[in-house]
N, C-alpha and C. Protein backbone atom coordinates (compact mmCIF):
# COMPACT_ATOMS: atom_id res chain seq x y z
N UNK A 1 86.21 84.56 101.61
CA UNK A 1 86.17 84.71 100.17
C UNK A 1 86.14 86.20 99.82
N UNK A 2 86.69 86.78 98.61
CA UNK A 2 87.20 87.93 98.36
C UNK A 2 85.69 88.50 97.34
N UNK A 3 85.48 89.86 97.60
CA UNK A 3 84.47 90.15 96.72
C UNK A 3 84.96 91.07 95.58
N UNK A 4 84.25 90.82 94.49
CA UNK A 4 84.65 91.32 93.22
C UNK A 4 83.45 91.33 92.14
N UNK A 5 83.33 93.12 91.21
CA UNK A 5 82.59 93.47 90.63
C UNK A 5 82.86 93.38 89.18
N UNK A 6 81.63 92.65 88.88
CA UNK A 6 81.38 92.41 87.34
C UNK A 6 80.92 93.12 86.43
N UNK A 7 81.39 93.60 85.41
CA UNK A 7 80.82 94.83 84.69
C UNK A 7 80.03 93.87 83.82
N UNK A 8 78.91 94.96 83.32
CA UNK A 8 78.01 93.81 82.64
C UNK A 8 76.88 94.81 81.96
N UNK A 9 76.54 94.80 80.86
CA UNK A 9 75.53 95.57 79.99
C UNK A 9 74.93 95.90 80.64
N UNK A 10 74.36 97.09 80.77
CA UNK A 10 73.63 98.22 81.48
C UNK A 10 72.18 97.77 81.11
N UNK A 11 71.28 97.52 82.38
CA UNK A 11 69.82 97.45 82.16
C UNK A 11 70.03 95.31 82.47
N UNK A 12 70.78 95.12 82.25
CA UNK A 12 70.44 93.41 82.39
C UNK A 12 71.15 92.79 83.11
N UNK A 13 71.04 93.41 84.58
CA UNK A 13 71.69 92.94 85.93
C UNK A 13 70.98 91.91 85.73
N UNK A 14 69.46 92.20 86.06
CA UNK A 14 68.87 90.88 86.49
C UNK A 14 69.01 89.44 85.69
N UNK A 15 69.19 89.54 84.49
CA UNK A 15 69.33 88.74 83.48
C UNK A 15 70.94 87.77 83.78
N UNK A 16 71.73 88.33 83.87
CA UNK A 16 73.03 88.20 83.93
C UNK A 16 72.88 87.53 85.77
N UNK A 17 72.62 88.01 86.52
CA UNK A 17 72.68 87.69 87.82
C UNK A 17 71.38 86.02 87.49
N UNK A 18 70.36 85.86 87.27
CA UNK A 18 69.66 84.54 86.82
C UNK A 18 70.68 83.15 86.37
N UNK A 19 71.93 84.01 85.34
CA UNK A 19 72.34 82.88 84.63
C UNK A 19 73.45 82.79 85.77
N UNK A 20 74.07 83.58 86.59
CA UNK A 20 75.12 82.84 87.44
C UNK A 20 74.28 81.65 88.91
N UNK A 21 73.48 82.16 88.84
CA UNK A 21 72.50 81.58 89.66
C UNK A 21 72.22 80.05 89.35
N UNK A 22 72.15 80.12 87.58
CA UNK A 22 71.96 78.42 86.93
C UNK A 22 73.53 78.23 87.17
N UNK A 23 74.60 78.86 87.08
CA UNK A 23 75.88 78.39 87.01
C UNK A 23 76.85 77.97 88.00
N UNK A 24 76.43 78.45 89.40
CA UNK A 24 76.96 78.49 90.51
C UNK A 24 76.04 78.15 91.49
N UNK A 25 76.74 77.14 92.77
CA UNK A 25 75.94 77.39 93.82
C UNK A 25 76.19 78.35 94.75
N UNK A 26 75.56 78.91 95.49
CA UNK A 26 75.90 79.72 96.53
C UNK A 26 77.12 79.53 97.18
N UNK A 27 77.19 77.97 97.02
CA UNK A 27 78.73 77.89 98.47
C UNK A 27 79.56 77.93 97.36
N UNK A 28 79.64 78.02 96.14
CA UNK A 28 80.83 78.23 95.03
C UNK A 28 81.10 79.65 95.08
N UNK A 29 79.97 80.47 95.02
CA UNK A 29 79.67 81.78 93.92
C UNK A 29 78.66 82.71 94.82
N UNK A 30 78.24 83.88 95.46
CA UNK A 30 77.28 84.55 95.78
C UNK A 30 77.07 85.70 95.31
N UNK A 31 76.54 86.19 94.51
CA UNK A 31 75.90 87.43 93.68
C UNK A 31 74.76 88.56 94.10
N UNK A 32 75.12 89.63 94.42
CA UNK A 32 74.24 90.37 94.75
C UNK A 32 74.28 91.85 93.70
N UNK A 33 72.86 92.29 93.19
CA UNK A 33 72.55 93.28 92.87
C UNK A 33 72.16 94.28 93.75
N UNK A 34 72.50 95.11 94.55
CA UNK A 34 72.24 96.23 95.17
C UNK A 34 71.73 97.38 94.50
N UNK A 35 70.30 97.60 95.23
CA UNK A 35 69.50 98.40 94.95
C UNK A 35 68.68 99.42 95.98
N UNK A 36 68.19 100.51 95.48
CA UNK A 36 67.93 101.20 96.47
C UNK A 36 66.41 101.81 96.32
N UNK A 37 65.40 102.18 97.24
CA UNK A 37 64.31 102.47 97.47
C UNK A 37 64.19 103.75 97.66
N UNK A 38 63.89 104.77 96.52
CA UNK A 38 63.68 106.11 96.35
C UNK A 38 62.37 106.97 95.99
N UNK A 39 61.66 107.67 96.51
CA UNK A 39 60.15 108.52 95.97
C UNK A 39 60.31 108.92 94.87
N UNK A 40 59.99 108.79 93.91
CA UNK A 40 59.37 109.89 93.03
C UNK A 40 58.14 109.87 92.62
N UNK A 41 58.29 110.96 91.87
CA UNK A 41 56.59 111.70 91.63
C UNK A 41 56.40 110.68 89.88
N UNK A 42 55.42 110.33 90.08
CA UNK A 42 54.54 110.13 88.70
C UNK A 42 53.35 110.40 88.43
N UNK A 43 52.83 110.95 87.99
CA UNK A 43 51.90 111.59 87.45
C UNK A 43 51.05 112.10 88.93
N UNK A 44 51.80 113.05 88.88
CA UNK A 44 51.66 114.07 90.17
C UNK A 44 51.46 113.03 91.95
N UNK A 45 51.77 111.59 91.40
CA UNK A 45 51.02 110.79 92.70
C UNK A 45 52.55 110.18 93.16
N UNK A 46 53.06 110.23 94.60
CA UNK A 46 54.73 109.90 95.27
C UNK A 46 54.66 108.50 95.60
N UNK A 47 55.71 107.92 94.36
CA UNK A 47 55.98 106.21 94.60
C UNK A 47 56.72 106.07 94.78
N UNK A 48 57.11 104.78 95.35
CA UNK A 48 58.19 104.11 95.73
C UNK A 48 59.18 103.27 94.28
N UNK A 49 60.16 103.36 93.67
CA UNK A 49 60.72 103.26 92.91
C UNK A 49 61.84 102.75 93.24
N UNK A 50 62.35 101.44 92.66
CA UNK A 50 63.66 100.64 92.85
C UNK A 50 64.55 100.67 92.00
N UNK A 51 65.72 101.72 91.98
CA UNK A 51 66.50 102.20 91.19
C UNK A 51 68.27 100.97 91.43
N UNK A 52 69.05 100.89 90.85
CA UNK A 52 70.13 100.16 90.92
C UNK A 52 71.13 100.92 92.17
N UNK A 53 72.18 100.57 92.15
CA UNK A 53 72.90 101.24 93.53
C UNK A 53 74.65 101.53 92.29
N UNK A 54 74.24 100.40 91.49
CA UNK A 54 75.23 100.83 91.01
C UNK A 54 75.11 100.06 89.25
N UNK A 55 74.71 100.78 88.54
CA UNK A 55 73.69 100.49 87.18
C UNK A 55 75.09 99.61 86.23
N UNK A 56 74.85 98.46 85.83
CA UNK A 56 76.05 97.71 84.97
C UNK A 56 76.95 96.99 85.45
N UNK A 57 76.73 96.82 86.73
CA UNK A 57 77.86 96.19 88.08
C UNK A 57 76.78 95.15 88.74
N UNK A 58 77.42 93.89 88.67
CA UNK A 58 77.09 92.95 90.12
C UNK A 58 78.46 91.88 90.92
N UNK A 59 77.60 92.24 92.01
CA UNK A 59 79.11 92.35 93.14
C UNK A 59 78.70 90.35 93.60
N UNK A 60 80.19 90.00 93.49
CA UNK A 60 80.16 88.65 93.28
C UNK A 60 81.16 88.37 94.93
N UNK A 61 80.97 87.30 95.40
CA UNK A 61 81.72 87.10 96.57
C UNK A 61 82.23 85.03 96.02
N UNK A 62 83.60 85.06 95.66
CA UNK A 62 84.01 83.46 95.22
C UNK A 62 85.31 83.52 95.94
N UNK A 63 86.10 82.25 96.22
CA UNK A 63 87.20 82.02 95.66
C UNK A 63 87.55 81.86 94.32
N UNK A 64 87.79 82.99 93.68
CA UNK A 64 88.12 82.44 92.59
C UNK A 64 89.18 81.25 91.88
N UNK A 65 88.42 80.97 90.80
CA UNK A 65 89.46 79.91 90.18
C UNK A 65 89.41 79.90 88.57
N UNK A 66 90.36 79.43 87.67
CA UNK A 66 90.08 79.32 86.14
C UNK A 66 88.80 78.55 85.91
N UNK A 67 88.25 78.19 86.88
CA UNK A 67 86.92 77.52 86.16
C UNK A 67 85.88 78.50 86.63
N UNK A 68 85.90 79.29 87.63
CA UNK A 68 84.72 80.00 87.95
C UNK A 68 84.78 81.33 86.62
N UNK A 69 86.24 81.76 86.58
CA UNK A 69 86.43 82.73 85.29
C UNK A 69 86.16 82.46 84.15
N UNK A 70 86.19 81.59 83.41
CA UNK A 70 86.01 81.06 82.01
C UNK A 70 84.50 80.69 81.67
N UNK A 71 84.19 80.10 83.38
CA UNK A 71 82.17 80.06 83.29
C UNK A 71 81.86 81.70 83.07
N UNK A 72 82.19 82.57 83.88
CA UNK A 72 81.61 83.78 84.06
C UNK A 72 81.82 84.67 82.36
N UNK A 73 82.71 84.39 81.81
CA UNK A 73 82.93 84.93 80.94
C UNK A 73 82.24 84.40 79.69
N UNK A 74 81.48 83.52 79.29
CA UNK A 74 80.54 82.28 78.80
C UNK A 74 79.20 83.09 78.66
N UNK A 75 78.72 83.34 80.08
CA UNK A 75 77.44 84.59 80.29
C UNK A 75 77.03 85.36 79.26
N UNK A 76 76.30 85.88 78.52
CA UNK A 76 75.58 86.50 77.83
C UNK A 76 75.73 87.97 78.90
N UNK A 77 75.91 89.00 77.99
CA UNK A 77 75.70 90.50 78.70
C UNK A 77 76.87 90.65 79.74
N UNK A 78 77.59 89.49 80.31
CA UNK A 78 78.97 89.61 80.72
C UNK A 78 80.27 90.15 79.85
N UNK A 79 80.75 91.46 80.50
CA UNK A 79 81.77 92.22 80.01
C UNK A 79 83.49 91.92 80.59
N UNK A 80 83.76 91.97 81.52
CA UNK A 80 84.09 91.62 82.05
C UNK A 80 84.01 92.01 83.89
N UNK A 81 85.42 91.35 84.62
CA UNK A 81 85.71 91.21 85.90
C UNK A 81 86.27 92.81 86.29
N UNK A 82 86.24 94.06 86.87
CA UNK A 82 86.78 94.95 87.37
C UNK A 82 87.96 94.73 87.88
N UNK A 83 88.73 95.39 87.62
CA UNK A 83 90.20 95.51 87.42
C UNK A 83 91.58 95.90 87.13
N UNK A 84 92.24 96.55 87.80
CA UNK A 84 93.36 97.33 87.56
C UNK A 84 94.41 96.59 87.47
N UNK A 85 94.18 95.98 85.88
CA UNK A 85 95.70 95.07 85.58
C UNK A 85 95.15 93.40 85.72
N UNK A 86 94.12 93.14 85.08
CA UNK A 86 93.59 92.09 85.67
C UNK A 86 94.55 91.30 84.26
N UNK A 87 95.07 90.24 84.45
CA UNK A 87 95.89 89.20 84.07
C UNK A 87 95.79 87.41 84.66
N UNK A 88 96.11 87.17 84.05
CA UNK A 88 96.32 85.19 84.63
C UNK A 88 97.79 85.08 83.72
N UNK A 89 98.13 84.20 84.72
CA UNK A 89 99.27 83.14 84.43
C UNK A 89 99.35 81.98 84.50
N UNK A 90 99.54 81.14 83.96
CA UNK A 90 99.68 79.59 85.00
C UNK A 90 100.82 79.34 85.72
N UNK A 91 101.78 80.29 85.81
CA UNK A 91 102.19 80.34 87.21
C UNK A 91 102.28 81.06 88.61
N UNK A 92 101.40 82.46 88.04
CA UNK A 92 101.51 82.57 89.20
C UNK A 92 99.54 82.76 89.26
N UNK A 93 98.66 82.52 88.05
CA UNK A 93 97.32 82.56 88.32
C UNK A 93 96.75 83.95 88.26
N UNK A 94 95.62 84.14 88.77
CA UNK A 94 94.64 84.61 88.58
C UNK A 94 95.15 86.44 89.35
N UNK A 95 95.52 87.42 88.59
CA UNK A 95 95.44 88.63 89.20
C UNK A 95 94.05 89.71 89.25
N UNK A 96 93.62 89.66 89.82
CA UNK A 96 92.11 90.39 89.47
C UNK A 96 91.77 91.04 91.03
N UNK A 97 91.70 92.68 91.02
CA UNK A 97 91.23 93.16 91.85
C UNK A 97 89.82 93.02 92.72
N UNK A 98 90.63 93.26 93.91
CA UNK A 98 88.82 93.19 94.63
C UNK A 98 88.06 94.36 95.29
N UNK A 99 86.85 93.97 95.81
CA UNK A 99 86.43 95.11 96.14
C UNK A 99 87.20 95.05 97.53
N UNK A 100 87.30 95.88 98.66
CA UNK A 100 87.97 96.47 99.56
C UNK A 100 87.05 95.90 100.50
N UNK A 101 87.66 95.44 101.90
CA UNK A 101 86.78 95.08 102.86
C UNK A 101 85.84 96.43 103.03
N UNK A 102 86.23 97.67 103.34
CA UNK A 102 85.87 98.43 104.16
C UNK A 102 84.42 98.82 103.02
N UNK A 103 84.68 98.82 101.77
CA UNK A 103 84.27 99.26 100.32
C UNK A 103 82.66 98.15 100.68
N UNK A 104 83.04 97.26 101.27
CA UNK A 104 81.87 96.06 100.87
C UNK A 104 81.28 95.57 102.17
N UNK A 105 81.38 95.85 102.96
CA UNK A 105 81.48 95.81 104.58
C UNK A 105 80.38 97.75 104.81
N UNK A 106 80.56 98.12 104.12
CA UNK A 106 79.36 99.96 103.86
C UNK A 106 78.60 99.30 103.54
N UNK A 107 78.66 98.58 101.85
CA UNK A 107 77.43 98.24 101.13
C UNK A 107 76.56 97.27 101.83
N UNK A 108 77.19 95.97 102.33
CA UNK A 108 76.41 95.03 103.23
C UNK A 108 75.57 95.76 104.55
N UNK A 109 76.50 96.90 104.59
CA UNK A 109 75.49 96.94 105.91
C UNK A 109 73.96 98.30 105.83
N UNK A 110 74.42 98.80 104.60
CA UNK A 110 73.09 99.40 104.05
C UNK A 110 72.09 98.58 103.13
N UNK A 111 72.05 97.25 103.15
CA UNK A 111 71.18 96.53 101.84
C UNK A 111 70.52 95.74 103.46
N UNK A 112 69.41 95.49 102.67
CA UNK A 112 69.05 94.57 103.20
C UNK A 112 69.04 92.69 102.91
N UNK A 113 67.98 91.94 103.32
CA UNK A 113 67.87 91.16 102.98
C UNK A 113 67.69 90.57 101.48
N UNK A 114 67.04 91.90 101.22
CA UNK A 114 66.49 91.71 99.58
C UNK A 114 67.49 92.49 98.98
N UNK A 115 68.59 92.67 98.82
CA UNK A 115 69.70 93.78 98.83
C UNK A 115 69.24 94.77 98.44
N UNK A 116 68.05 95.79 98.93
CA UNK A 116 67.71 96.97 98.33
C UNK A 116 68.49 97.79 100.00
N UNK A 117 68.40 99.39 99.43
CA UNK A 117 68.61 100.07 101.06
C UNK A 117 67.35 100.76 100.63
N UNK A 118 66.74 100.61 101.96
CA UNK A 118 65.44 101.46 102.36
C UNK A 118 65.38 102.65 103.13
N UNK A 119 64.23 102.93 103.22
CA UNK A 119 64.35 104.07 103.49
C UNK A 119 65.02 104.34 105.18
N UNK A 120 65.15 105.88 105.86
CA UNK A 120 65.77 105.75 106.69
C UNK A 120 65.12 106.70 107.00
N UNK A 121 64.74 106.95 108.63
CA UNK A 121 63.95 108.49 109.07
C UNK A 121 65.03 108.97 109.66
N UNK A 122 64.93 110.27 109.80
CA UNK A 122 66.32 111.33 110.07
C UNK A 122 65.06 112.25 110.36
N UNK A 123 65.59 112.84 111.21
CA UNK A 123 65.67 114.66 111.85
C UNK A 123 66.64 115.30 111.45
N UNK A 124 65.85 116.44 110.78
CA UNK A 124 66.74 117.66 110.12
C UNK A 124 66.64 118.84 111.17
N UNK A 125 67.65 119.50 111.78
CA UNK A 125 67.45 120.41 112.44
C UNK A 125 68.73 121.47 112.54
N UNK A 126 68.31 122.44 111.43
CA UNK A 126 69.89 123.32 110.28
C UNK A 126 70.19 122.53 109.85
N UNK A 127 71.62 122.57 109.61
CA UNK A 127 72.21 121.63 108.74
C UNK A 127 73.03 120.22 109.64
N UNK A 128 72.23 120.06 111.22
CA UNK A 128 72.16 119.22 111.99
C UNK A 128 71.27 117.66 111.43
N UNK A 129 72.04 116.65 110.61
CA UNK A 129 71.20 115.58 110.20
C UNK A 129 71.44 114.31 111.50
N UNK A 130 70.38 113.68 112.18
CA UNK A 130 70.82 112.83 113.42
C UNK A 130 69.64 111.95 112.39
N UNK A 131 69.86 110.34 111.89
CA UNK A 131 69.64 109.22 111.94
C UNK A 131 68.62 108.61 112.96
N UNK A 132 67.22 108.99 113.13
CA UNK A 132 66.78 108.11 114.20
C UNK A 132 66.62 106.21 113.75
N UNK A 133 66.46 105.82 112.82
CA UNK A 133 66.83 104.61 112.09
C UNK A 133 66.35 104.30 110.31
N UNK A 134 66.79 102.99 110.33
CA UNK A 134 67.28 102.59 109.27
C UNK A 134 68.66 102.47 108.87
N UNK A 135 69.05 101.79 107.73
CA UNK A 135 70.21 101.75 107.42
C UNK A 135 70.93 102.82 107.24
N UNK A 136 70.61 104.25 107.37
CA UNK A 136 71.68 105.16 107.25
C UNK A 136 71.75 105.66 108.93
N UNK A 137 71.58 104.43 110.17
CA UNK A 137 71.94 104.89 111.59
C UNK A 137 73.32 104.68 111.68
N UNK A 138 73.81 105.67 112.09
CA UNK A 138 75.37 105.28 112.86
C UNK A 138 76.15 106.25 111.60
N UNK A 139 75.55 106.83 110.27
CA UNK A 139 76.46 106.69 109.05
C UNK A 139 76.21 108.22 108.49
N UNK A 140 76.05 109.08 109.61
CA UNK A 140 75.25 110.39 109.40
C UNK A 140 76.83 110.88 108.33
N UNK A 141 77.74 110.60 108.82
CA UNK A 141 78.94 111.15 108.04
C UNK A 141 79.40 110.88 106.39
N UNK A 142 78.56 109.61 105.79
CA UNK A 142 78.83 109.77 104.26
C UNK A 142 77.21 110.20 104.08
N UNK A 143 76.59 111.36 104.44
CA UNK A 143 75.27 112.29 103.81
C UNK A 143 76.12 113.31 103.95
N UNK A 144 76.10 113.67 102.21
CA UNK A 144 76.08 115.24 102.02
C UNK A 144 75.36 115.95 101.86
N UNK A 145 73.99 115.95 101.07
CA UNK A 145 73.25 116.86 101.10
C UNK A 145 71.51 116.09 101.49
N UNK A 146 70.64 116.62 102.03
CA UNK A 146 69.30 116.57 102.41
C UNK A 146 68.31 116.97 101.53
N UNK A 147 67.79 116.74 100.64
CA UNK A 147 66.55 117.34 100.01
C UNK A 147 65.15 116.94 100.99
N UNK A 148 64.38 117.69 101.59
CA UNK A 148 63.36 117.58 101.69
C UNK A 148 62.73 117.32 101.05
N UNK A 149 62.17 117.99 100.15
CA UNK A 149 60.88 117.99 99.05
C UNK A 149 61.43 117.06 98.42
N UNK A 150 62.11 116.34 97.92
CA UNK A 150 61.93 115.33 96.98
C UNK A 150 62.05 114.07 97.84
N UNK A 151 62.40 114.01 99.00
CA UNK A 151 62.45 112.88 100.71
C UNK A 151 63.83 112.31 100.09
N UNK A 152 64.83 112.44 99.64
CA UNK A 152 65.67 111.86 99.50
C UNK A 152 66.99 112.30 99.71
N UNK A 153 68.20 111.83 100.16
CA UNK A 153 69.43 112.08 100.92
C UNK A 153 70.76 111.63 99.75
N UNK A 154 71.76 112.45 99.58
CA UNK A 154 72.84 112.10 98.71
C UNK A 154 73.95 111.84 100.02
N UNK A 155 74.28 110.15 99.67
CA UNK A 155 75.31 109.76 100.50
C UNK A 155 76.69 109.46 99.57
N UNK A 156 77.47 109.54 100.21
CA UNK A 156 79.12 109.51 99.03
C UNK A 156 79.50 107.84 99.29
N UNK A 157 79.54 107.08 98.71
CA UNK A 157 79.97 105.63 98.52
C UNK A 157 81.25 105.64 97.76
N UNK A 158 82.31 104.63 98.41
CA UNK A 158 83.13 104.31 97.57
C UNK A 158 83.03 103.14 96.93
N UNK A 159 83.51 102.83 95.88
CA UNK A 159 83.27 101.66 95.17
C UNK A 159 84.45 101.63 93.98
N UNK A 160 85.19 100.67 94.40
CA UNK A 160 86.46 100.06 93.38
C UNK A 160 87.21 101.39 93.27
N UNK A 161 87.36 101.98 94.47
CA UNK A 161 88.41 102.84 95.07
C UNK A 161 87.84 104.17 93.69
N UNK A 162 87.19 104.58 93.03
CA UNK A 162 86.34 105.52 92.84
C UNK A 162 85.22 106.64 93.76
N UNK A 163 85.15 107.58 94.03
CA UNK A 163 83.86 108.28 94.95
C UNK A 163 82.40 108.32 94.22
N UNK A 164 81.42 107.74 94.44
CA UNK A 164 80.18 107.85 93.90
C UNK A 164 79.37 108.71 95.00
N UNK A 165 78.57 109.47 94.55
CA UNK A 165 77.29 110.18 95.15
C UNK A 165 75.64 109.52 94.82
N UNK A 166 75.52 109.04 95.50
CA UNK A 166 74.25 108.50 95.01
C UNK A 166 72.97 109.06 96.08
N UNK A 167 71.51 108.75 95.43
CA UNK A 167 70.36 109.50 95.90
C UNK A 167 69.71 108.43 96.52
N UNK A 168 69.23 108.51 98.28
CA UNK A 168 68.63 107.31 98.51
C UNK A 168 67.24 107.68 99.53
N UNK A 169 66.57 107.14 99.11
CA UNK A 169 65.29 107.40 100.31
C UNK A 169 65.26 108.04 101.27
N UNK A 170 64.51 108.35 102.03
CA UNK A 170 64.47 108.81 103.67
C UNK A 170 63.03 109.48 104.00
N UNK A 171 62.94 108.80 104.79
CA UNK A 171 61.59 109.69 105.77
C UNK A 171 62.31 110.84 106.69
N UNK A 172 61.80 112.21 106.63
CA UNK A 172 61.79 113.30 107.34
C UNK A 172 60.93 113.03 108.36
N UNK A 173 61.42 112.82 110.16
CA UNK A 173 60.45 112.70 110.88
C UNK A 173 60.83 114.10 111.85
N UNK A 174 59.20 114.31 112.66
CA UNK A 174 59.73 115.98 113.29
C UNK A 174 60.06 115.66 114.64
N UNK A 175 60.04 116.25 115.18
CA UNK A 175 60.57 116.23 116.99
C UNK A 175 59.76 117.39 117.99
N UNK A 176 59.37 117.85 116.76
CA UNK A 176 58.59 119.48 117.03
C UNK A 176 56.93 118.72 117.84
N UNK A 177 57.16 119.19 119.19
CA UNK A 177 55.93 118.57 119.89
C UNK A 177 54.23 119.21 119.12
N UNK A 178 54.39 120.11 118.24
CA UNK A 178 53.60 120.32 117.48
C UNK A 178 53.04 119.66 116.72
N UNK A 179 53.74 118.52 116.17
CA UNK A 179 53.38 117.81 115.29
C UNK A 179 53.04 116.30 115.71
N UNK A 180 53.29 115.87 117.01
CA UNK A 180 53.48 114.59 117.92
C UNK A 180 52.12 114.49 118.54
């Protein structure tokens, strides 16, 4: 089954993802919000904060058909299907872009179970970043930049053949027998 992103009012993933949930079963329809696990500071004290992965978007995996489209479009806070040239015919049906294996095949394999990506410990050593684990092992090549002080890593994602930079967790661990 082909995966494909739903644009949808900003702030009411969760809302919108509930009602496909009443509308679909899993073996029809599977919906995931991807989200990510980032520090910040609040009132001077470092929390853990669950920010979106991609804010107004939820990534749907169907065969589609005119009945799964006409339900989805029914939805409250549903905008529409992502799409370059998205059209129907009744003869030749349903044209609507998808997300890219390679595009959705990244994201699956940085989410977890709960589709958030968590954090990941890395060794910084220069501008030497090595992955000791978590979901950013094996993937040292989409991190561009390292912030220490704020513990968080900008990795480049593609998504619906667009480049996104996004900010994601990470534990800084040392190697320095000083600190072991």
């Amino acid at each position: 089954m082909p995966w494909y992103a739903l644009f949808i009012e900003n702030g009411k993933e969760e809302i919108v993802q509930r009602f496909i949930r009443m509308y679909f079963t899993e073996s029809s329809l599977i919906s995931i919000v991807p989200r990510r696990k980032i520090p910040e500071k609040k009132e001077g004290i470092m929390v853990n904060s669950l920010r979106l992965l991609f804010p107004g978007y939820i990534l749907i995996k169907t065969d589609m058909t005119e009945e799964i489209y006409y339900t989805l479009n029914k939805i409250p806070c549903f905008y529409k299907i992502v799409s370059q040239g998205c059209h129907y015919s009744k003869k030749e049906g349903f044209h609507l872009s998808t997300i890219s294996d390679a595009e959705i095949d990244l994201i699956q394999q940085l989410i977890n179970e709960n589709e958030v990506i968590d954090y990941s410990q890395i060794y910084v050593e220069g501008s030497k970043v090595t992955v000791q684990s978590g979901p950013l092992t094996g993937l040292e090549a989409i991190i561009k930049k390292i912030d220490k002080h704020k513990k968080r890593a900008k990795i480049r994602l593609n998504f619906m053949k667009s480049e996104r930079t996004v900010d994601v967790g990470i534990e800084i661990i040392s190697n320095n027998p000083r600190f072991t």
